[in-house]
Protein backbone atom coordinates (compact mmCIF):
# COMPACT_ATOMS: atom_id res chain seq x y z
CA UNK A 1 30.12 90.76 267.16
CA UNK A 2 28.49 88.41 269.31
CA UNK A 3 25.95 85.38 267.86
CA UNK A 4 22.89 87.18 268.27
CA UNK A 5 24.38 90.05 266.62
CA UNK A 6 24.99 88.09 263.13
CA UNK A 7 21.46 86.64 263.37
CA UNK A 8 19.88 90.28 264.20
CA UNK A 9 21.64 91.24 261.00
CA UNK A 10 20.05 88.70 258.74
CA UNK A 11 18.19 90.12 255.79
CA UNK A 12 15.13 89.16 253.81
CA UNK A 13 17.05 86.18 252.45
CA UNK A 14 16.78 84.34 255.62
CA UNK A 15 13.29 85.46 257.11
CA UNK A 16 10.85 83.18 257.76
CA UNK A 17 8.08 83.36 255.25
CA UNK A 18 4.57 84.35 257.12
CA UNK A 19 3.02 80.93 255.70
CA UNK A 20 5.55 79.29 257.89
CA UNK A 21 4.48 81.70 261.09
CA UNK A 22 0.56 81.10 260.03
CA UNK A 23 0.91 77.42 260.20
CA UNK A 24 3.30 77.25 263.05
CA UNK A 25 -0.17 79.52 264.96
CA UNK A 26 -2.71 76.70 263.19
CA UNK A 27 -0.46 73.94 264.87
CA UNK A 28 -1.04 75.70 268.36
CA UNK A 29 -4.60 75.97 267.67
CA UNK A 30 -6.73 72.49 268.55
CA UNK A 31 -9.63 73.79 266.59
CA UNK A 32 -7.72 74.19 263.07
CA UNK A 33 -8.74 71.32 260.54
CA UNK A 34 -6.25 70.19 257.48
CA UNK A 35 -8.44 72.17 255.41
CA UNK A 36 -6.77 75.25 257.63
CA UNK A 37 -3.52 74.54 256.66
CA UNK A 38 -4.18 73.73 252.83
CA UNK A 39 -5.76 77.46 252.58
CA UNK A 40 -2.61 79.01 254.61
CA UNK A 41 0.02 77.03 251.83
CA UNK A 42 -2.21 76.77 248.65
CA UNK A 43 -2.05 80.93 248.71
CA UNK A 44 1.53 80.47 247.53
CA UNK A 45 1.93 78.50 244.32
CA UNK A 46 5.59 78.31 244.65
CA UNK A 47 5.65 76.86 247.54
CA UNK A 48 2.71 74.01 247.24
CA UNK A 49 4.49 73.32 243.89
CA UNK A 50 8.16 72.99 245.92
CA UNK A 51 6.14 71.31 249.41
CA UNK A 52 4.65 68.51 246.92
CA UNK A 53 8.47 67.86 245.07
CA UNK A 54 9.62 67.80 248.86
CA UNK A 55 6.73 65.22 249.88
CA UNK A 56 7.30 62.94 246.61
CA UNK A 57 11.03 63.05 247.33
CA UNK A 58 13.72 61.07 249.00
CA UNK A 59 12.68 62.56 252.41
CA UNK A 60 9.85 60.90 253.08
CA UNK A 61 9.63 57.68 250.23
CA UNK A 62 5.99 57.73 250.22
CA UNK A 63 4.89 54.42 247.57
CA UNK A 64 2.32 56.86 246.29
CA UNK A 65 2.34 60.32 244.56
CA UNK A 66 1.15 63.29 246.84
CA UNK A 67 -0.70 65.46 244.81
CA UNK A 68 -2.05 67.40 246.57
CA UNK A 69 -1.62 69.78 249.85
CA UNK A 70 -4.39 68.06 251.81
CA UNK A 71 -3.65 65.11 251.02
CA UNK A 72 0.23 65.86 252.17
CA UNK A 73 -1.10 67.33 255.62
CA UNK A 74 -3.51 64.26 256.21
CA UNK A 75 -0.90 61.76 255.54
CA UNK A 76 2.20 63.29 256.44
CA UNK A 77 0.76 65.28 259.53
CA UNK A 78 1.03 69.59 260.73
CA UNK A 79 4.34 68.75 262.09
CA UNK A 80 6.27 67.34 259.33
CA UNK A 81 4.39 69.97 256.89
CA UNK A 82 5.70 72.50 259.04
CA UNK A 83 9.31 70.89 258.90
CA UNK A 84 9.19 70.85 254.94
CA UNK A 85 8.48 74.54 255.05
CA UNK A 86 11.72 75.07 256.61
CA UNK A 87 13.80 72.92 254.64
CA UNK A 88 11.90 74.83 251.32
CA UNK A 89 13.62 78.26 253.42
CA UNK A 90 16.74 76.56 253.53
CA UNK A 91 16.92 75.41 249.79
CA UNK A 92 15.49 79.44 248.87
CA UNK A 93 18.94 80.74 250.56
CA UNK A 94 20.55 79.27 247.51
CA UNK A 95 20.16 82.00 245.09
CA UNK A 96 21.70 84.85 247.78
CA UNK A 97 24.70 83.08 247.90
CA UNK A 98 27.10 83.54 244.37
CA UNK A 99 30.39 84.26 245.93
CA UNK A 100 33.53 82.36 246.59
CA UNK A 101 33.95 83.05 250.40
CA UNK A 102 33.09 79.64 250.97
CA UNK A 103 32.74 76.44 249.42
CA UNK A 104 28.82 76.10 248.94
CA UNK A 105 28.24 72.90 247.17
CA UNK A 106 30.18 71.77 250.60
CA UNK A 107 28.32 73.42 252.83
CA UNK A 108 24.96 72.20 251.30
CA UNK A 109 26.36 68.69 250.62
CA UNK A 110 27.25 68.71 254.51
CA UNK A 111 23.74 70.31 255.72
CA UNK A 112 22.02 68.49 254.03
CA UNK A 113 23.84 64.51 254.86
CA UNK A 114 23.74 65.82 258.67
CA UNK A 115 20.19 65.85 258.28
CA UNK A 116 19.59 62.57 257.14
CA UNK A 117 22.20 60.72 259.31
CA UNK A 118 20.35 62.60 262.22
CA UNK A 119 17.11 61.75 261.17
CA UNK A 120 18.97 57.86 260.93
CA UNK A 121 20.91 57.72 263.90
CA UNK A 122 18.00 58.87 266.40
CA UNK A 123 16.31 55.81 265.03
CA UNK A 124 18.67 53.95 265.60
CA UNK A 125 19.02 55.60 269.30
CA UNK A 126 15.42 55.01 270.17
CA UNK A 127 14.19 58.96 270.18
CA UNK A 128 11.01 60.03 268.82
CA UNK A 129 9.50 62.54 266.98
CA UNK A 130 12.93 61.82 264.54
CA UNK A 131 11.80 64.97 262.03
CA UNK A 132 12.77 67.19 264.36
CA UNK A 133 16.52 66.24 264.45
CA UNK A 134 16.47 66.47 260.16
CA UNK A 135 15.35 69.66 260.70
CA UNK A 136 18.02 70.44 263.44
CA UNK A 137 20.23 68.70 260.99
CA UNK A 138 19.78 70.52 257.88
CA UNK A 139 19.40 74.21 260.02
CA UNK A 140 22.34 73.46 262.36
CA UNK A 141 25.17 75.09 260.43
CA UNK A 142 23.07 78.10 258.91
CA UNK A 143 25.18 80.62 261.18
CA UNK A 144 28.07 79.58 258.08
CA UNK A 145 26.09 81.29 255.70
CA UNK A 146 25.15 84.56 257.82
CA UNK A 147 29.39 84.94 258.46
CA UNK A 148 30.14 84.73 254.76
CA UNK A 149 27.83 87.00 254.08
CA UNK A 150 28.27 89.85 256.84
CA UNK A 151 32.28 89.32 257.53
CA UNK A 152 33.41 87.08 254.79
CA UNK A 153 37.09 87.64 255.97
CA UNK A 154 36.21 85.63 258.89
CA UNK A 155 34.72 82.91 256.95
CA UNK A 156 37.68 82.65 254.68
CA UNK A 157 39.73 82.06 257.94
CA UNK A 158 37.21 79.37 259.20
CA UNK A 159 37.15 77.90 256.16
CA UNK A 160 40.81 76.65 256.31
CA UNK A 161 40.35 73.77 258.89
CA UNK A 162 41.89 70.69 258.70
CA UNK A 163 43.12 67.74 260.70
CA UNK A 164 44.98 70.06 263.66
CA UNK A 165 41.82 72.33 263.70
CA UNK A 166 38.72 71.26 263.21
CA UNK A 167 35.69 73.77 261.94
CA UNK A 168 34.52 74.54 265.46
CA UNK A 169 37.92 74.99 266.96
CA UNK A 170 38.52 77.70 264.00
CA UNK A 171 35.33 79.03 264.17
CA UNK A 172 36.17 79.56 268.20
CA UNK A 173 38.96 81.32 267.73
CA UNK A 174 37.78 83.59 265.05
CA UNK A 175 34.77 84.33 266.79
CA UNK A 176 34.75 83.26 270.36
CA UNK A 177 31.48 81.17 269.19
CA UNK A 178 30.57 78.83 266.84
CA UNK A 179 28.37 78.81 263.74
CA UNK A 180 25.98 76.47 265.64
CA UNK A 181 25.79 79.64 268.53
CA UNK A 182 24.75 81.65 265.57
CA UNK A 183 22.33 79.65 263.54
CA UNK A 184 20.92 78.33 267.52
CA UNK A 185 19.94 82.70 267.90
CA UNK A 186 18.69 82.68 263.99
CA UNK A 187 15.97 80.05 265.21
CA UNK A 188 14.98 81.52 267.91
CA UNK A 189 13.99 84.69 266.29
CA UNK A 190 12.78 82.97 263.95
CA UNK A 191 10.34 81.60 266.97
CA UNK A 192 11.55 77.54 266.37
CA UNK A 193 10.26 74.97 268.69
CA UNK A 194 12.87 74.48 271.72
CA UNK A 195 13.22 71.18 270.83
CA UNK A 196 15.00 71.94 267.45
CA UNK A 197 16.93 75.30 268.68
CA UNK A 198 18.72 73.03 271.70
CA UNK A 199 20.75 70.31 270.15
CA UNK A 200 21.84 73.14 268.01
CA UNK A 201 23.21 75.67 270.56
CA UNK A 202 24.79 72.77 272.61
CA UNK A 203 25.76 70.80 269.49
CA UNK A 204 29.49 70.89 270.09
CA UNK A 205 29.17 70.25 274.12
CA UNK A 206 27.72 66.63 273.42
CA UNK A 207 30.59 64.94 275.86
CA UNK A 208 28.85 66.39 279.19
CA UNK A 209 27.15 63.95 280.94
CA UNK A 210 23.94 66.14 281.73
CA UNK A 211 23.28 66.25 277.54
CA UNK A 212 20.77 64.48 276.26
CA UNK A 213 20.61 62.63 273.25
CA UNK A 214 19.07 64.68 270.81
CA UNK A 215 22.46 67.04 271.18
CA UNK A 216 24.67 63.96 270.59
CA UNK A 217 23.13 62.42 267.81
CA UNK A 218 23.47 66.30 266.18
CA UNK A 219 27.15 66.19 267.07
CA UNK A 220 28.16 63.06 265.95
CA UNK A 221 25.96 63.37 262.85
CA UNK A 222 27.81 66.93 261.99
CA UNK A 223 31.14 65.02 262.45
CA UNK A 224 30.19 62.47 259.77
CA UNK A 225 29.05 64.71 257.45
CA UNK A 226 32.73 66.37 258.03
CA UNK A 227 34.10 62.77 256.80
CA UNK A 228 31.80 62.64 254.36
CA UNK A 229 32.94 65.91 252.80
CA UNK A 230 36.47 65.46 253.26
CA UNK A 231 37.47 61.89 253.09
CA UNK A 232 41.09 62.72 252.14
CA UNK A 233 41.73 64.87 255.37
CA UNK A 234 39.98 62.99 258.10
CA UNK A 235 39.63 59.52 259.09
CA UNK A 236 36.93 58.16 261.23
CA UNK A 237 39.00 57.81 264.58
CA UNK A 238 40.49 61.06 264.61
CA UNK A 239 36.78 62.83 264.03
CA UNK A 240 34.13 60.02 265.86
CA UNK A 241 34.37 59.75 269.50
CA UNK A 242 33.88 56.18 270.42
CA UNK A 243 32.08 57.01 273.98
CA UNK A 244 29.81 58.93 272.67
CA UNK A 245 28.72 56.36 270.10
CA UNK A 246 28.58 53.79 273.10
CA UNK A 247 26.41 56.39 275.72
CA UNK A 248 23.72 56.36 271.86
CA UNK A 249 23.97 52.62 272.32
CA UNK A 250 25.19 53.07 268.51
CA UNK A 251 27.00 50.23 267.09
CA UNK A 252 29.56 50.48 264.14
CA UNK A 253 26.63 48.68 262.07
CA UNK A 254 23.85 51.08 263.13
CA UNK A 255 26.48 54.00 261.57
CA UNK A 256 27.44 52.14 259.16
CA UNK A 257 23.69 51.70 257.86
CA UNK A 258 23.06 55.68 258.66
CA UNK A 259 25.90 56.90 256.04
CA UNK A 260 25.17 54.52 253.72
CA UNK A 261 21.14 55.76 253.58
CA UNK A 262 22.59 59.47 254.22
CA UNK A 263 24.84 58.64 250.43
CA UNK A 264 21.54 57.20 248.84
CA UNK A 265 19.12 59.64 249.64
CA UNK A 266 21.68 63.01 249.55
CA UNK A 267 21.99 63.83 245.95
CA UNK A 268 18.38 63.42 244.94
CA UNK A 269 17.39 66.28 248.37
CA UNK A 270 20.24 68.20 246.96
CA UNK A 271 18.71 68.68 243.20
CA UNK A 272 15.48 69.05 244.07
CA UNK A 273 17.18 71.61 246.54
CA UNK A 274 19.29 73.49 243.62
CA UNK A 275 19.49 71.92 240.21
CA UNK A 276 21.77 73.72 238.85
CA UNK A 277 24.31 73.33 241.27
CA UNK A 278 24.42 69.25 241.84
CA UNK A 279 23.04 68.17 238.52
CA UNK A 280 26.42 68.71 237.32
């Protein structure tokens, strides 16, 4: 099967919801008003109740409560609405996913700290418009998900990575792509902004000069979430490439500082994400 393949085969569990499509239409629109987008997400209790826990959360560390969806869109802007919708699609894959193929409080744990050393690092590097790469971030390895469910043999091969194979030299092999390949052709049917959808699909081709930063920060974020999940197998040298933390202008303080907020801020995304699972 090739990449587009797996994400052609994605069910309901991973389709974008239409409130996501309506508002992503309102944000191309220069006539729509906040009042547009509060009508488009207030239809759906569930998800103004999970878009205001999102808003109040670690994400965003607003010193007031946001109560309210037009208050959320005036303060936190279409954009960043938009981005919360996705990350309220990630979190809803939760409850499709009961089997053992792969290790899930891993791969959320690992999703989810890649998002917010992303969202850190390209700070730190100078880039704006820094929601997009938590997005990017948190989306990135989604194409894990689609192979456990469609050929879970293949994900139970993946899965067994360690210090002489790393995930996307496994997931190569196995598939002659990565998950990245996968979860970049997901996006794009799932009509994602360009800017999220390429740091993805070229995540693990971040040494080429003609890359721009938005694919490096991604990589190097994806390889410390990799330490971060697996501190007895890796060490820092053997995962980080120093050049590429140099071409970021990146010093060992600036990813120092990104982990450390990444470790803060993880757990408290990762309950409101699924209770039950990291509450434990």
């Amino acid at each position: 099967m090739h990449a587009r393949e797996y994400a052609l085969q994605a069910n309901g569990s991973f389709a974008l919801p239409d409130a996501c499509l309506k508002v992503k239409a309102l944000m191309e629109d220069e006539s729509s008003i906040i009042s547009d987008f509060a009508d488009v997400i207030g239809v759906d209790p569930s998800m103004t109740s999970r878009l205001l826990q999102i808003a109040n959360s670690a994400i965003y560390r607003f010193p007031g409560e946001v109560s309210t969806i037009s208050r959320a869109v005036s303060i936190i802007g279409t954009q960043a609405i938009y981005n919360m919708m996705l990350v309220d699609v990630a979190a809803s894959a939760f409850k499709h996913f009961s089997n053992q193929v792969i290790d899930l409080k891993r791969f959320w744990r690992m999703s989810v700290f890649c998002a917010l050393v992303s969202k850190n690092l390209a700070i730190k590097a100078g880039i704006k418009d820094i929601e997009r790469l938590f997005v990017a971030g948190l989306l990135q390895n989604f194409g894990e998900l689609l192979v456990a469910k469609i050929t879970p043999e293949i994900a139970q091969r993946c899965e067994q990575y360690n210090q002489d194979n790393l995930p996307w030299t496994l997931q190569e092999l196995a598939l002659g792509f990565t998950y990245t390949n996968i979860s970049a052709e997901l996006l794009k049917i799932w009509q994602l902004p360009e800017k999220i959808i390429i740091p993805i699909r070229h995540c693990h081709q971040a040494q080429s000069h003609q890359i721009n930063k938005d694919v490096k920060v991604l990589n190097l974020a994806s390889r410390l979430a990799l330490l971060d999940s697996h501190v007895e197998t890796f060490c820092y040298d053997q995962v980080i490439n120093d050049s590429l933390c140099k071409s970021l202008k990146l010093t060992e303080e600036d990813i120092s500082q990104a982990v450390k907020f990444a470790e803060e801020d993880a757990i408290s995304i990762l309950t409101l994400m699924n209770p039950k699972l990291f509450s434990r």
